[in-house]
N, C-alpha and C. Protein backbone atom coordinates (compact mmCIF):
# COMPACT_ATOMS: atom_id res chain seq x y z
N UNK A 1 106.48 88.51 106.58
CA UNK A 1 105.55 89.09 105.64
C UNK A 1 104.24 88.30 105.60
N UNK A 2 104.20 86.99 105.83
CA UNK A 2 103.03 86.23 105.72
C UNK A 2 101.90 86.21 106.69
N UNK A 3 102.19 86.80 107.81
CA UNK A 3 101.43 87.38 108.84
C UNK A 3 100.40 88.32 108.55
N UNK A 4 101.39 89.45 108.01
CA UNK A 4 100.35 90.71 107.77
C UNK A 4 99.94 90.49 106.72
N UNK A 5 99.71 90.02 105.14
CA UNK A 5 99.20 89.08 104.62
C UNK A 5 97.84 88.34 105.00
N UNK A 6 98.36 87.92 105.44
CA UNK A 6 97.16 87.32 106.30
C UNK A 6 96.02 88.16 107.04
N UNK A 7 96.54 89.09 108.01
CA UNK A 7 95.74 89.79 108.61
C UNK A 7 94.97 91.02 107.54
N UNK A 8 95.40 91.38 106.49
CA UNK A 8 95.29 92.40 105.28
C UNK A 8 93.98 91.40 104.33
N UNK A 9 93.89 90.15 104.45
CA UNK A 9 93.07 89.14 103.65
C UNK A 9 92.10 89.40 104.69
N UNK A 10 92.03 88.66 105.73
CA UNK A 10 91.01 88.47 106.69
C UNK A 10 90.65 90.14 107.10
N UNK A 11 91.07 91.53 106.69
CA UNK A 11 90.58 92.46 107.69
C UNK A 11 89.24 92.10 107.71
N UNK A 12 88.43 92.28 106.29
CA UNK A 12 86.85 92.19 106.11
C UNK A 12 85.95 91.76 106.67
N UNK A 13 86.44 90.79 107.79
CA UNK A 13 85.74 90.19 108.24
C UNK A 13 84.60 90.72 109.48
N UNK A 14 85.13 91.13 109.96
CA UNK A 14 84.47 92.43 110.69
C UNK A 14 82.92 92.80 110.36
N UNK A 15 83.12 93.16 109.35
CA UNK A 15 82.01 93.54 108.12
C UNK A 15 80.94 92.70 107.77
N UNK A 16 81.31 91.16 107.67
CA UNK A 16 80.44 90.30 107.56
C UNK A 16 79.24 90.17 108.64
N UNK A 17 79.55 90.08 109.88
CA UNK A 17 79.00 89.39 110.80
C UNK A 17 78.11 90.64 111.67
N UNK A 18 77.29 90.55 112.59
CA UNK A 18 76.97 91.71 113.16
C UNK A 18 77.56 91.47 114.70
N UNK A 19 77.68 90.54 115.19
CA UNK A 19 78.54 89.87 116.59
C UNK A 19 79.73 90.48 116.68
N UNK A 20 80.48 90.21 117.59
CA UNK A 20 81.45 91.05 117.75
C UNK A 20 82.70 89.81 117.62
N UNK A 21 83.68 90.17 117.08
CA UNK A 21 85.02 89.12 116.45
C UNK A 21 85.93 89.29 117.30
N UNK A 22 87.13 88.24 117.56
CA UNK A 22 87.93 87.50 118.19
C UNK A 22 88.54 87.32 117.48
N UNK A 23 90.19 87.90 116.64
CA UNK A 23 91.14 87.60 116.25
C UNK A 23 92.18 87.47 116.53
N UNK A 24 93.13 86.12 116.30
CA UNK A 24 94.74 86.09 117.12
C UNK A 24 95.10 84.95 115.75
N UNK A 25 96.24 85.42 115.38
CA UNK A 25 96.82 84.93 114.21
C UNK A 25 95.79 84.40 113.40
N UNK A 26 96.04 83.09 113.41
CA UNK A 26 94.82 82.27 111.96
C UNK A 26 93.34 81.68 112.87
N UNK A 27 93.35 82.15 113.85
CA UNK A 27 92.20 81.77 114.60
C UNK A 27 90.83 83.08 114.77
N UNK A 28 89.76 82.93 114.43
CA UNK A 28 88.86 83.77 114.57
C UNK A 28 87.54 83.32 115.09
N UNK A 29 86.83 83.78 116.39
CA UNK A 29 86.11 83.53 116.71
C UNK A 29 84.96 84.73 117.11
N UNK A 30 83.78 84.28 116.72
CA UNK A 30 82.10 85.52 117.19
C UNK A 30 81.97 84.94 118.58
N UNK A 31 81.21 86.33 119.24
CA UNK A 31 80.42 85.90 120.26
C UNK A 31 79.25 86.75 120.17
N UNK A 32 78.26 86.41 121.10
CA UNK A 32 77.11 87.46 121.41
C UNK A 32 76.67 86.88 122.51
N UNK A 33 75.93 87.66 123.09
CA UNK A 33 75.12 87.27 123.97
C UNK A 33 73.84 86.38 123.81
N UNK A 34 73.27 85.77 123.77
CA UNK A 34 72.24 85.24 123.58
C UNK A 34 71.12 84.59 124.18
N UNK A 35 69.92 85.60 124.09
CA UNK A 35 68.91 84.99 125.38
C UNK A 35 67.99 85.02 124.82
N UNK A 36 67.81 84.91 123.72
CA UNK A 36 66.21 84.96 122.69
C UNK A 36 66.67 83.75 121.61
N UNK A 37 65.11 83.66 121.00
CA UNK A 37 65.56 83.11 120.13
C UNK A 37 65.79 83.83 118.91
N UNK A 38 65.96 85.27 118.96
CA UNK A 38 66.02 86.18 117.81
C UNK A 38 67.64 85.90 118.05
N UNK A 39 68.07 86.35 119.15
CA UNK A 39 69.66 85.83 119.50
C UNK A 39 70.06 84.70 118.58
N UNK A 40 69.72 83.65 118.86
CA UNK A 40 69.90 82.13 118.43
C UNK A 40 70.16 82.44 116.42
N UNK A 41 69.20 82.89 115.93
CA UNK A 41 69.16 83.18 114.74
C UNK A 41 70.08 84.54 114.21
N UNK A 42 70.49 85.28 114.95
CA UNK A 42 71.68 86.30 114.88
C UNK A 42 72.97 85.78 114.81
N UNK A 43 72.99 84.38 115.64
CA UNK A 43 73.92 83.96 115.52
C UNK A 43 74.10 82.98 114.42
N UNK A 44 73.08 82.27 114.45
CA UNK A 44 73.12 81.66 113.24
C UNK A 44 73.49 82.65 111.62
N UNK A 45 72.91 83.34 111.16
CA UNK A 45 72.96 84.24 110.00
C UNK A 45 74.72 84.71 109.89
N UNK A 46 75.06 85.42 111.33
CA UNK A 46 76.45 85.36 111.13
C UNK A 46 77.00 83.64 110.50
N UNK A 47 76.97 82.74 111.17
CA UNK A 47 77.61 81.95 110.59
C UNK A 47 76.82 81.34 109.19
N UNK A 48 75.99 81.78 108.33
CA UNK A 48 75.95 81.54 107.43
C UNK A 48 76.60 83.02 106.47
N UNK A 49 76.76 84.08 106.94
CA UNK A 49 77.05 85.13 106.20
C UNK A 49 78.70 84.63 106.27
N UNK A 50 79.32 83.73 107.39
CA UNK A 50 80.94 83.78 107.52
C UNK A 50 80.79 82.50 106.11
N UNK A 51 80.27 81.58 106.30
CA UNK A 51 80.33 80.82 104.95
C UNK A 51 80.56 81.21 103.95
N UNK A 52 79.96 82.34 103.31
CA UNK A 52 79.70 82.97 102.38
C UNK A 52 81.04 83.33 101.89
N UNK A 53 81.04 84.19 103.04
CA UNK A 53 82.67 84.95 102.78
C UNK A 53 83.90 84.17 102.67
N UNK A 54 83.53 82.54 103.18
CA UNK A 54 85.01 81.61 103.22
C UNK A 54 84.61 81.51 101.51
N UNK A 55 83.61 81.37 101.20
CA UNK A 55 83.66 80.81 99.84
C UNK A 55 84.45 81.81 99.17
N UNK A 56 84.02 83.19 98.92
CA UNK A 56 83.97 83.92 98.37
C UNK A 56 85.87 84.11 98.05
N UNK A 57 86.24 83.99 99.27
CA UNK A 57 87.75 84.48 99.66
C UNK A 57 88.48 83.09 99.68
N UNK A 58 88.07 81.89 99.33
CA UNK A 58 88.83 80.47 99.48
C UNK A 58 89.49 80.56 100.38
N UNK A 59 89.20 80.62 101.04
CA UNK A 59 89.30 80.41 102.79
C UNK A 59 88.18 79.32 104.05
N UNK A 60 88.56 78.51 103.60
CA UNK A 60 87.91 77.56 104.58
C UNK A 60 87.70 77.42 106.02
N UNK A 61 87.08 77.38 107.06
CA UNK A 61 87.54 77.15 108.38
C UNK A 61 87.11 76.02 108.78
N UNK A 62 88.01 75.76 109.51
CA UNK A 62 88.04 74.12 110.40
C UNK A 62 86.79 73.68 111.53
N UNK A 63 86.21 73.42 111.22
CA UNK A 63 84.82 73.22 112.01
C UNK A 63 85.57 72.29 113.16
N UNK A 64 86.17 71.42 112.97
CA UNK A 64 86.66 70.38 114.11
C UNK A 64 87.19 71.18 115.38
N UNK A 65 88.00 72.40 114.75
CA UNK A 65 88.73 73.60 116.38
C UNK A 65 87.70 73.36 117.05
C-alpha cells in the first residue's frame, strides 16, 4: 500500500514543472534540452517551482543523489 501512496502524493508533480519528468519509485528527475540561455532559466524556474512544491507537500529532496 505504501507505494501507491506514494505515487497518489507525488502525481502533481507533473504540473509543477514545464520540462518533462522521470519517475521510478521515490526517485524523480527533469530534463530538457538546453541550448539558450532562455533554456538555462527554464530550467532553473522548474527547480525553483519543484522547491515550492517540496515545501508545500513536506517533501524534501536530497540534493546530494
Amino acid at each position: 500500500m505504501g507505494p501507491i501512496l506514494l505515487v497518489l502524493y507525488i502525481n502533481d508533480i507533473d504540473d509543477t514543472v514545464n520540462s518533462e519528468t522521470l519517475k521510478f519509485a521515490d526517485d524523480t528527475k527533469i530534463y530538457n534540452r538546453v541550448d539558450s540561455v532562455e533554456g538555462i532559466e527554464r530550467i532553473r524556474a522548474d527547480l525553483r517551482n519543484l522547491v515550492v512544491w517540496s515545501i508545500e507537500w513536506h517533501m524534501l529532496f536530497n540534493a546530494e543523489k
